[in-house]
PDB file of N, CA and C in Angstrom:
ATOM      1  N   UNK A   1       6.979  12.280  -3.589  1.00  0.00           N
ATOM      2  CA  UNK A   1       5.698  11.972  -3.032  1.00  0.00           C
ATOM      3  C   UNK A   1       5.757  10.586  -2.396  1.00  0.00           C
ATOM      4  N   UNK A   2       5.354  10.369  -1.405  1.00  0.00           N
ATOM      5  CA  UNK A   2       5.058   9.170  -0.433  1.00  0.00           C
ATOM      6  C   UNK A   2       4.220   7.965  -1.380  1.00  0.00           C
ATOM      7  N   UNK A   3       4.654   6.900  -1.442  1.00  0.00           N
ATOM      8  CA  UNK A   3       3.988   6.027  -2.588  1.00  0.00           C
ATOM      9  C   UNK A   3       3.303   5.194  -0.628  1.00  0.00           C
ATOM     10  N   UNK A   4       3.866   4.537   0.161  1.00  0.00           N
ATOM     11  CA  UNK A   4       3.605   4.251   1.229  1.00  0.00           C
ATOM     12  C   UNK A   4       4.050   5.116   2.762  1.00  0.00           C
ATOM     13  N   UNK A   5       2.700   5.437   3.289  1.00  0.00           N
ATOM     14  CA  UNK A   5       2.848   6.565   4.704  1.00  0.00           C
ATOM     15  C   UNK A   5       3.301   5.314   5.644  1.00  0.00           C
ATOM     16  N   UNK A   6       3.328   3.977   5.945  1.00  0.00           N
ATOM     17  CA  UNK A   6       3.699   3.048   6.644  1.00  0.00           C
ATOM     18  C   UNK A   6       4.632   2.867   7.112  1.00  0.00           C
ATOM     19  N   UNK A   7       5.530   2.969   5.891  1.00  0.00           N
ATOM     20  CA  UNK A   7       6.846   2.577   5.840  1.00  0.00           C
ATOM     21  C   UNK A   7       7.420   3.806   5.727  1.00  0.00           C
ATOM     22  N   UNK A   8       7.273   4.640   4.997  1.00  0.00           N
ATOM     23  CA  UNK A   8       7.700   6.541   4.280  1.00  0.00           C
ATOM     24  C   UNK A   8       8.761   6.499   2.687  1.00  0.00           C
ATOM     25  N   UNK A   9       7.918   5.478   2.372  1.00  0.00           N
ATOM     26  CA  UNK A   9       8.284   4.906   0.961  1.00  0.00           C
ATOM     27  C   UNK A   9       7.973   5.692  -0.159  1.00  0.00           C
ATOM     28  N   UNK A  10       9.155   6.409  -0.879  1.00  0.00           N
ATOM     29  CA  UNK A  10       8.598   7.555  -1.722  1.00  0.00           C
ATOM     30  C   UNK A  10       8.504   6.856  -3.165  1.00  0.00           C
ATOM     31  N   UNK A  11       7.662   7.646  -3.790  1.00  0.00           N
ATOM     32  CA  UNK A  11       8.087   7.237  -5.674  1.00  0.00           C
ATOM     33  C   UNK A  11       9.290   6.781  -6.338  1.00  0.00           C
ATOM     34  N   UNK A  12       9.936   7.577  -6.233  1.00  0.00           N
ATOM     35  CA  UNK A  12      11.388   7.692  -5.708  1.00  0.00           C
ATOM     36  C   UNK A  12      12.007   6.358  -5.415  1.00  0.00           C
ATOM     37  N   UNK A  13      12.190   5.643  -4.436  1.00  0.00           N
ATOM     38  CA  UNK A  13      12.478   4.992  -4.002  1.00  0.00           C
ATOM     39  C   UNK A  13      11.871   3.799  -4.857  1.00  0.00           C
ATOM     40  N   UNK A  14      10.670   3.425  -5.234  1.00  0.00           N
ATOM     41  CA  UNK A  14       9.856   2.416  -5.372  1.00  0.00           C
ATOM     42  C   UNK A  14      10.547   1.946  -6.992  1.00  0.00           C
ATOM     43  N   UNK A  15      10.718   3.134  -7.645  1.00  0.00           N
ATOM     44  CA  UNK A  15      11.230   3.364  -8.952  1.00  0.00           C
ATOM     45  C   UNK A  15      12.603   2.941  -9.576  1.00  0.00           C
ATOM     46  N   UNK A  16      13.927   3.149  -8.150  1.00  0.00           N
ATOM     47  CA  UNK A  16      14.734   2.740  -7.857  1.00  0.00           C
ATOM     48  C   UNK A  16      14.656   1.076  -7.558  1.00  0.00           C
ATOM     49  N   UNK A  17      14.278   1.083  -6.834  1.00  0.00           N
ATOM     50  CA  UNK A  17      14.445  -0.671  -6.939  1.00  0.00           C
ATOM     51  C   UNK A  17      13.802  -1.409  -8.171  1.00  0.00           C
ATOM     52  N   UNK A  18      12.565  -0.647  -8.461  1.00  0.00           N
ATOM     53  CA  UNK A  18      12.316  -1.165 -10.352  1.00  0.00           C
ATOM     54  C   UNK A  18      13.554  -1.168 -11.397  1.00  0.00           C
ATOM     55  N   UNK A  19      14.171  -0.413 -11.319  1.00  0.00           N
ATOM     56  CA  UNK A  19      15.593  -0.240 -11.958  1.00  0.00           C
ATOM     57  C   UNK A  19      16.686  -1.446 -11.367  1.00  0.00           C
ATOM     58  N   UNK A  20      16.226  -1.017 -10.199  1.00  0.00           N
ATOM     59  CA  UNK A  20      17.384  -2.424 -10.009  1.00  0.00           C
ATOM     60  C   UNK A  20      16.980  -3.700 -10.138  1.00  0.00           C
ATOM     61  N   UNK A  21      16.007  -3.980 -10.501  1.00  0.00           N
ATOM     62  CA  UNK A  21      15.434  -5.140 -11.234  1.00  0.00           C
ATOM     63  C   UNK A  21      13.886  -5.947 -10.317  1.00  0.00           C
ATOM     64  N   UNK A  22      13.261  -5.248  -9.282  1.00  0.00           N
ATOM     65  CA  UNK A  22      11.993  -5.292  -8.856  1.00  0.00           C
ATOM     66  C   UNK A  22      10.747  -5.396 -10.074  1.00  0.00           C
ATOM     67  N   UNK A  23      10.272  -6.140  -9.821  1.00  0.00           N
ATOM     68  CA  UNK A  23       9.013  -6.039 -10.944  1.00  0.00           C
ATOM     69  C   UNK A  23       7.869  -6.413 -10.948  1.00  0.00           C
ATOM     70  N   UNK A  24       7.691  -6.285  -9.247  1.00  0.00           N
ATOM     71  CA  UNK A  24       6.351  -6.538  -9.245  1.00  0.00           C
ATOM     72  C   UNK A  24       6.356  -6.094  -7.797  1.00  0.00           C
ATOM     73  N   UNK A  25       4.663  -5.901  -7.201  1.00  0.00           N
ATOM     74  CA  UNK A  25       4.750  -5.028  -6.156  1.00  0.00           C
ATOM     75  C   UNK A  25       5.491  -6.406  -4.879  1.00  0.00           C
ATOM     76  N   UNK A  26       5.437  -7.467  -4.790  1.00  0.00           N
ATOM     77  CA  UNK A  26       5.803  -8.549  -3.909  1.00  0.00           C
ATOM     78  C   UNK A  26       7.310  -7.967  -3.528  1.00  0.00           C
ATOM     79  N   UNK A  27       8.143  -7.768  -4.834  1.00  0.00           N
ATOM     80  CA  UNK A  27       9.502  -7.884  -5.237  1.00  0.00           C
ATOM     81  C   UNK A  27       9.695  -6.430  -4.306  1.00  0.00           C
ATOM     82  N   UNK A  28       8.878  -5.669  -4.924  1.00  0.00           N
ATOM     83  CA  UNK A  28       8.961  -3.791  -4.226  1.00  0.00           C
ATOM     84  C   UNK A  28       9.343  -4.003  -2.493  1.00  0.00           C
ATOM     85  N   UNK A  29       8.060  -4.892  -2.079  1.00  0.00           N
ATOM     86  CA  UNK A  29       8.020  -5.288  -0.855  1.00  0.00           C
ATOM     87  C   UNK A  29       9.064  -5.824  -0.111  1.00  0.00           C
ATOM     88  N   UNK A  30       9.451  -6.968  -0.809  1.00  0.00           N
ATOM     89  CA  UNK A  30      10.917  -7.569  -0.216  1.00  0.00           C
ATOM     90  C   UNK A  30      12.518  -6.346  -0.442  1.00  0.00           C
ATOM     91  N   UNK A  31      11.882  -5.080  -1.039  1.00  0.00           N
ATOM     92  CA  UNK A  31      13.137  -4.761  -0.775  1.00  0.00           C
ATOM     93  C   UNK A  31      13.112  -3.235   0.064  1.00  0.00           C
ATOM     94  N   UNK A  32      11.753  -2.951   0.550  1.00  0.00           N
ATOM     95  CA  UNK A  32      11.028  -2.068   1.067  1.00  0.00           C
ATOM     96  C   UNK A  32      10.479  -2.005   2.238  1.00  0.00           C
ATOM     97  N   UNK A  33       9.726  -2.882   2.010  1.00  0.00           N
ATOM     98  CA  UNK A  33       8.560  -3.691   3.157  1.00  0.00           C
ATOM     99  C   UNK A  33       7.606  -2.579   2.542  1.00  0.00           C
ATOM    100  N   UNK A  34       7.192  -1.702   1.607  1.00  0.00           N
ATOM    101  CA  UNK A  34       6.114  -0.770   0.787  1.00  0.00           C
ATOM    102  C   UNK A  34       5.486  -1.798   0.508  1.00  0.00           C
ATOM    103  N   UNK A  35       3.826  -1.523   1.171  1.00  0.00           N
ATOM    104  CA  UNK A  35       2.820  -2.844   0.622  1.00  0.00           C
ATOM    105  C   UNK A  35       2.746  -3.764   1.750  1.00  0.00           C
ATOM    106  N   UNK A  36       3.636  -3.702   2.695  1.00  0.00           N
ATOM    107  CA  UNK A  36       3.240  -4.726   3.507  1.00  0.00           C
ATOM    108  C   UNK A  36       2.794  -5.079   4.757  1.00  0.00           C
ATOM    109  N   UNK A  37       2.195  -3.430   5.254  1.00  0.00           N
ATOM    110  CA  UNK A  37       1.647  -2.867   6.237  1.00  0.00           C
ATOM    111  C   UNK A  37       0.019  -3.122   6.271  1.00  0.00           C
ATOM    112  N   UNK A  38      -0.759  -2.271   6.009  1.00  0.00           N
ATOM    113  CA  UNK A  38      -2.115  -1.448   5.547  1.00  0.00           C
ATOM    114  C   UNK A  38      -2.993  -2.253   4.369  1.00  0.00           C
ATOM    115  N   UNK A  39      -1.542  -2.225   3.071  1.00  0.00           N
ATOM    116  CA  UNK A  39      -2.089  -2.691   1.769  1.00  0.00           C
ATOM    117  C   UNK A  39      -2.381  -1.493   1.065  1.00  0.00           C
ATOM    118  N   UNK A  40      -3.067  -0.498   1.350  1.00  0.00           N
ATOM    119  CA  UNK A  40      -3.217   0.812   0.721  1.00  0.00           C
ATOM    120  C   UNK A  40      -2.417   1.044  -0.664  1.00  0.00           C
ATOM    121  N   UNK A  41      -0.950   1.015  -0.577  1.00  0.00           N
ATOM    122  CA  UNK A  41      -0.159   1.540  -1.605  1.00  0.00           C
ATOM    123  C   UNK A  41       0.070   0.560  -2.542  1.00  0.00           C
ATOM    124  N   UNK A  42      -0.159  -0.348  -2.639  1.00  0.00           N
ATOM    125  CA  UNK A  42      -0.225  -1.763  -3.228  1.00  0.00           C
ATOM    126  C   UNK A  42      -0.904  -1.505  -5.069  1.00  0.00           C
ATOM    127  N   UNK A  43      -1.811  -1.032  -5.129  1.00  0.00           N
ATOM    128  CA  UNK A  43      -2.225  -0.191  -6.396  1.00  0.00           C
ATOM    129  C   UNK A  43      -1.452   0.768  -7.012  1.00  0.00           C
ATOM    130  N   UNK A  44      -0.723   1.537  -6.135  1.00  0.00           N
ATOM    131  CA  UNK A  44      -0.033   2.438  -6.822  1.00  0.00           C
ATOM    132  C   UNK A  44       1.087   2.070  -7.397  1.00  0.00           C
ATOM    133  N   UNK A  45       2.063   0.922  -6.422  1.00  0.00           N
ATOM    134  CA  UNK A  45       3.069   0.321  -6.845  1.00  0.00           C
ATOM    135  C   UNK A  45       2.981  -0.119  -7.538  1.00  0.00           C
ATOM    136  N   UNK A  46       1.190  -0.708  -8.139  1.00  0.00           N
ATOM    137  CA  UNK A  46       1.398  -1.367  -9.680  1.00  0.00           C
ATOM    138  C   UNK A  46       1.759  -0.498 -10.823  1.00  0.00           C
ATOM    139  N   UNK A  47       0.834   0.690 -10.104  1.00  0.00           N
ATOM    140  CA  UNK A  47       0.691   2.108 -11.801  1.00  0.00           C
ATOM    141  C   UNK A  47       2.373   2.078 -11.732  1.00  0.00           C
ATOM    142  N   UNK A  48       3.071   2.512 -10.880  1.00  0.00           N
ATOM    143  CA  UNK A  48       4.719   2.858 -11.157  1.00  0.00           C
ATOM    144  C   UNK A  48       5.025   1.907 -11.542  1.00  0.00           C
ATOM    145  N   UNK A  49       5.216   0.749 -11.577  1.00  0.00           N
ATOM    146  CA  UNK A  49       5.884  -0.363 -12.241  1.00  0.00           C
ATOM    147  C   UNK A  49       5.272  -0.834 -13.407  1.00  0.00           C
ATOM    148  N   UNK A  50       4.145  -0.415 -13.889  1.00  0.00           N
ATOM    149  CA  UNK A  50       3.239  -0.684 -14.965  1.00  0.00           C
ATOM    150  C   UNK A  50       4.011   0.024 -16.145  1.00  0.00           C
ATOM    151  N   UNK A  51       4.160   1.250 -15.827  1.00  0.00           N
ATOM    152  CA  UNK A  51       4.801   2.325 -16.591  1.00  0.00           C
ATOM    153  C   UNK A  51       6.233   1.729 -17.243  1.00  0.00           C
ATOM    154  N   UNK A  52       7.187   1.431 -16.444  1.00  0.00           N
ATOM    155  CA  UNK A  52       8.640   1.074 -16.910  1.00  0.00           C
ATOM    156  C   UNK A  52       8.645  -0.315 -17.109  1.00  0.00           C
ATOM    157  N   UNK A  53       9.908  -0.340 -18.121  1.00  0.00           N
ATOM    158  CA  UNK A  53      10.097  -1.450 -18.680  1.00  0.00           C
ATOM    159  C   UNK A  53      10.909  -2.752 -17.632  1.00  0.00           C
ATOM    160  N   UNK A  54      10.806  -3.531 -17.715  1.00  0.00           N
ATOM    161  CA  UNK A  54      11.112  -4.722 -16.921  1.00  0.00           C
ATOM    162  C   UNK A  54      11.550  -5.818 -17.610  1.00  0.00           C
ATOM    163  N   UNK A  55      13.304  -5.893 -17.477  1.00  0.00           N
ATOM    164  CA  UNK A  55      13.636  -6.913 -18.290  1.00  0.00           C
ATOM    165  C   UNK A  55      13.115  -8.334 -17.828  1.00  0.00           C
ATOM    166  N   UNK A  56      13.105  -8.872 -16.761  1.00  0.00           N
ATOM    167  CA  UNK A  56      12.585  -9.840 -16.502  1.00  0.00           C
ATOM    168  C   UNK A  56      11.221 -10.355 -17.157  1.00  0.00           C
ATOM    169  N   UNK A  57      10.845  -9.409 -16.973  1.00  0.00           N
ATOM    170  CA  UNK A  57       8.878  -9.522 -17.693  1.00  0.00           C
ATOM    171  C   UNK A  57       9.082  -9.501 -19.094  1.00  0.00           C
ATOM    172  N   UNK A  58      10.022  -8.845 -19.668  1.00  0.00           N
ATOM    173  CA  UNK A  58       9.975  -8.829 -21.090  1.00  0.00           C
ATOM    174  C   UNK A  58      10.771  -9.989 -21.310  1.00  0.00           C
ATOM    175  N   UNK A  59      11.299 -10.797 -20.527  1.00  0.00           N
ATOM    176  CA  UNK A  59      12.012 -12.124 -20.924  1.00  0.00           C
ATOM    177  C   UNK A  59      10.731 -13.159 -20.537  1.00  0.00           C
ATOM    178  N   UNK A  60       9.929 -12.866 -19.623  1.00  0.00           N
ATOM    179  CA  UNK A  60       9.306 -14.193 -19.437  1.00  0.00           C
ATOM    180  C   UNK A  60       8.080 -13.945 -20.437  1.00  0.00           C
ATOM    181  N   UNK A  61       7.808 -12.518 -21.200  1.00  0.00           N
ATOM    182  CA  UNK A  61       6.762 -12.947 -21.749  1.00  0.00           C
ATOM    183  C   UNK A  61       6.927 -13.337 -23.054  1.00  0.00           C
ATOM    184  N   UNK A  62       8.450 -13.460 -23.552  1.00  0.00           N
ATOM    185  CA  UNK A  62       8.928 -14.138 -24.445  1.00  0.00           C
ATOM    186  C   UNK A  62       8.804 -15.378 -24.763  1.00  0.00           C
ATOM    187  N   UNK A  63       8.703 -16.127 -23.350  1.00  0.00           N
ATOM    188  CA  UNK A  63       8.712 -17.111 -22.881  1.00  0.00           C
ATOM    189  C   UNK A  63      10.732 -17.854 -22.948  1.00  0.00           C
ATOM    190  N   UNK A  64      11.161 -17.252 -22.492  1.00  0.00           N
ATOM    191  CA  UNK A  64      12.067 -17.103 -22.169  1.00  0.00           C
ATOM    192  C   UNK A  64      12.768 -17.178 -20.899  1.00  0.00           C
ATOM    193  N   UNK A  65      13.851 -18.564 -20.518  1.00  0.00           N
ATOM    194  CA  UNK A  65      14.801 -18.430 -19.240  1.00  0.00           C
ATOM    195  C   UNK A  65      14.745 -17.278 -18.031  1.00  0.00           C
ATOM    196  N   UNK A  66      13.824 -16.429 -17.301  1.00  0.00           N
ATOM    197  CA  UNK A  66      14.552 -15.439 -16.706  1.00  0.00           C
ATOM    198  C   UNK A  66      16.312 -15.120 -16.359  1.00  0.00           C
ATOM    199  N   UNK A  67      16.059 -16.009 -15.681  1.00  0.00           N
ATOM    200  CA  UNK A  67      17.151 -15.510 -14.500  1.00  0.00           C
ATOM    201  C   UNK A  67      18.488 -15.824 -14.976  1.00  0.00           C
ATOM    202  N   UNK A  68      18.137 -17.758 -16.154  1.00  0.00           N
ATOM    203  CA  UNK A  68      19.865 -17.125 -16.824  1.00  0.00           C
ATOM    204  C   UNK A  68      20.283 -16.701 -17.622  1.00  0.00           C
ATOM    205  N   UNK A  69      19.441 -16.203 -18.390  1.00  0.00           N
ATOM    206  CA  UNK A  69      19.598 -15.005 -19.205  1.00  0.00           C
ATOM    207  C   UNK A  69      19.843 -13.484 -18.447  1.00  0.00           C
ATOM    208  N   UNK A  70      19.188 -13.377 -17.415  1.00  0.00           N
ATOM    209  CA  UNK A  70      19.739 -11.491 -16.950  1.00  0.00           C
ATOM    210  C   UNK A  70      21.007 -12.135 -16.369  1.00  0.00           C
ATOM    211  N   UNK A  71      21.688 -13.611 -15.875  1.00  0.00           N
ATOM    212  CA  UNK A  71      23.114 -13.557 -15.374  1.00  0.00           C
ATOM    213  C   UNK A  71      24.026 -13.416 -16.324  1.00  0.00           C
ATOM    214  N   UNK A  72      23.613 -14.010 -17.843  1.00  0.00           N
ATOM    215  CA  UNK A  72      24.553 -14.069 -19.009  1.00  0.00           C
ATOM    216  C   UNK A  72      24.236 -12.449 -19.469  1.00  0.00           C
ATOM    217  N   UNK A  73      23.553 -11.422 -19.392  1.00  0.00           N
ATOM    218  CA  UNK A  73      24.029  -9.898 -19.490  1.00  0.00           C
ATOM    219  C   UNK A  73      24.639  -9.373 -18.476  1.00  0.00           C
ATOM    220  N   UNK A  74      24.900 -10.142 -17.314  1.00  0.00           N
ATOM    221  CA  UNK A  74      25.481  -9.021 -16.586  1.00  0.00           C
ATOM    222  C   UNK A  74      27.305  -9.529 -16.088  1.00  0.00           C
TER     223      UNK A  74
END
């Protein structure tokens, strides 16, 4: 299903870059351009990313280093 008709940005896709470590709709955007047309899909990209887990977010709401901590797991 089309998460953005703008761009032809599917669920799919939006979900994929959440996995690859996107975690917020800005982040979706910079690797999409989904969201950065219209604005329309901008809500939805939250519900899909709301849903899955996000190491980043679960490190900062630790209050926790992001970024050198996901370099020291990978």
């Amino acid at each position: 299903m089309y998460v953005c008709s703008c761009f032809g940005v599917t669920e799919a896709q939006v979900k994929r870059h959440a996995e690859d470590g996107a975690c917020t709709p800005r982040q979706i955007a910079s690797a999409c351009k989904a969201g950065t047309d219209c604005g329309s899909c901008v809500r939805r990209i939250q519900a899909i990313l709301g849903r899955g887990a996000c190491p980043r977010r679960e490190l900062a709401e630790r209050g926790r280093p992001v970024l050198s901590e996901l370099d020291e797991a990978a």
